[in-house]
Protein backbone atom coordinates (compact mmCIF):
# COMPACT_ATOMS: atom_id res chain seq x y z
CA UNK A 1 130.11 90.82 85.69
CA UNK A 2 130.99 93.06 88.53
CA UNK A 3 130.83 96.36 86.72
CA UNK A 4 127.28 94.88 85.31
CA UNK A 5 126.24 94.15 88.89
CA UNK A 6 127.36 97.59 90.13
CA UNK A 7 125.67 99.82 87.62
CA UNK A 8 122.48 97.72 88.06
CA UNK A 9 123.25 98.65 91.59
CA UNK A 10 123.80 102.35 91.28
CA UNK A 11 120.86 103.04 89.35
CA UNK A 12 118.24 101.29 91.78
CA UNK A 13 119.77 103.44 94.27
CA UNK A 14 119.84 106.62 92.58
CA UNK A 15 116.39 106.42 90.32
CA UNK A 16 114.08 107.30 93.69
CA UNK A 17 116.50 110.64 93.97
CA UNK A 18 115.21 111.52 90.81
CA UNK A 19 111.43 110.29 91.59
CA UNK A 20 111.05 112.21 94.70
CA UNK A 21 113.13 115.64 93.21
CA UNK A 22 109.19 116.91 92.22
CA UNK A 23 108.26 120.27 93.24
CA UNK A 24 105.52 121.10 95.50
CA UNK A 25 103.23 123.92 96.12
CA UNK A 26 104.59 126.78 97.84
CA UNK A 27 102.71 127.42 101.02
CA UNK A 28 102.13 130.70 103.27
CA UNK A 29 105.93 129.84 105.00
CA UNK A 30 107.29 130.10 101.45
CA UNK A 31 109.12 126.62 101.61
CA UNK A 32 110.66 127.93 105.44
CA UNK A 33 111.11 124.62 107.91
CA UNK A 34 107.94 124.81 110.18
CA UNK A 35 109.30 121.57 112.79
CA UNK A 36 109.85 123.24 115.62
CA UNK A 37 109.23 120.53 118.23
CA UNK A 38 112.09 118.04 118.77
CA UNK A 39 109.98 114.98 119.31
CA UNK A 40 109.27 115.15 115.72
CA UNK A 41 111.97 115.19 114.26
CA UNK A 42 113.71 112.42 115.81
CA UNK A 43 110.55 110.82 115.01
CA UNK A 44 110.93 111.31 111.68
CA UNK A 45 114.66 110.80 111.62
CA UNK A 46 113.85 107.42 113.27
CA UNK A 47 111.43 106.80 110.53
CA UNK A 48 113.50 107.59 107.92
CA UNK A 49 116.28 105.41 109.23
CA UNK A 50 114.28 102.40 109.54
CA UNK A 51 112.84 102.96 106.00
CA UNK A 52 116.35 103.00 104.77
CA UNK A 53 117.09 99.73 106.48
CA UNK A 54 113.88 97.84 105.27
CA UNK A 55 114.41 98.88 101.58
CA UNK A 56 117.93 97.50 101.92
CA UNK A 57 117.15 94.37 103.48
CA UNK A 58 114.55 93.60 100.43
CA UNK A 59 117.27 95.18 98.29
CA UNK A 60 119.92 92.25 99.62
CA UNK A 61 116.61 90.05 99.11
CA UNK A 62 116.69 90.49 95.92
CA UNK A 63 120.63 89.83 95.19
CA UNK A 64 120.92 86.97 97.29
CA UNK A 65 118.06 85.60 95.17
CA UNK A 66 119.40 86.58 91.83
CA UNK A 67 122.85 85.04 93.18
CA UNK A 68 121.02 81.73 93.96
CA UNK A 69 119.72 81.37 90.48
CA UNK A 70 123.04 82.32 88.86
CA UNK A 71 125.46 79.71 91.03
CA UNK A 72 125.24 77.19 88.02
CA UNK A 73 125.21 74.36 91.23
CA UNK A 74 128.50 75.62 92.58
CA UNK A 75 127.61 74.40 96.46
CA UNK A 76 130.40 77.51 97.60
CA UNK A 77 127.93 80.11 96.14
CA UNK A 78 124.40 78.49 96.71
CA UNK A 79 125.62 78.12 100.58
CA UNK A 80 126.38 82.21 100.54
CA UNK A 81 123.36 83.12 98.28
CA UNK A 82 121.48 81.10 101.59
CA UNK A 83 123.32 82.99 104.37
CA UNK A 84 122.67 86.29 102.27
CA UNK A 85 118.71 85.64 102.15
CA UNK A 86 118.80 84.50 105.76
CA UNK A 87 120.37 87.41 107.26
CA UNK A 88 118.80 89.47 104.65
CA UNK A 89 115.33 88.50 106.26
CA UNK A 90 116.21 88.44 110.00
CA UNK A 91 117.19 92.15 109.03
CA UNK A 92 114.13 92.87 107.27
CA UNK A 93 111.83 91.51 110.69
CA UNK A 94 114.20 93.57 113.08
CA UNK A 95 113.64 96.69 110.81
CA UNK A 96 110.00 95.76 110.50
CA UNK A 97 109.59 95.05 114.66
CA UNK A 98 111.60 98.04 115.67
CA UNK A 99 109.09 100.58 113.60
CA UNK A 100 106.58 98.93 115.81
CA UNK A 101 108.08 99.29 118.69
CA UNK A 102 108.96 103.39 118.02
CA UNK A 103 104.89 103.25 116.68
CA UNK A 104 103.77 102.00 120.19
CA UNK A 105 106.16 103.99 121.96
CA UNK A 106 105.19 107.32 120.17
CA UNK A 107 101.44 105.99 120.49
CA UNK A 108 102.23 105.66 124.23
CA UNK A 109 104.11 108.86 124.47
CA UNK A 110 101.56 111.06 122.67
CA UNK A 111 104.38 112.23 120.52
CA UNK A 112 102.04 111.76 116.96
């Protein structure tokens, strides 16, 4: 069951590597890094973070739900199938409120 679980794992993680490996368009820098400002990229690196952390929060969603279903009425795994989706969600609304707070900031800032 836990070798199932982990390849189910391993391939939702890896299948958006292979998604986002398309080419683009060379431009006039011929692919050279054109960020020069620092504000943006900790913006983005911010960005990126907290897109990391929502996916896995829906991610842990998911398993805590498919963990639920699959406890056959044993009360020791329902109980941790509930803790999972709780803190699952409280993680999901602090990734979700911090983005809007580095959105207003940056708004405020006029680092966009």
């Amino acid at each position: 069951m836990k070798n199932i679980f982990f390849t189910i794992l391993s391939t939702i993680l890896l299948v958006p590597i292979f998604v986002s490996a398309q080419a683009k368009r060379p431009t006039d820098n011929h692919g050279l890094a054109t960020q020069t400002d620092i504000n943006t990229v900790i913006r983005d690196m911010i960005n990126f973070f907290l897109a990391f952390l929502a996916s896995l929060a829906v991610l842990m969603i998911i398993v805590s739900g498919i963990m639920y279903i699959t406890s056959g009425g044993d009360s020791t795994r329902t109980e941790t199938a509930k803790k999972m989706l709780t803190y699952s969600i409280v993680g999901l609304i602090v990734a979700l409120v911090s983005y809007m707070i580095v959105y207003f900031i940056s708004e405020a800032l006029g680092i966009v």
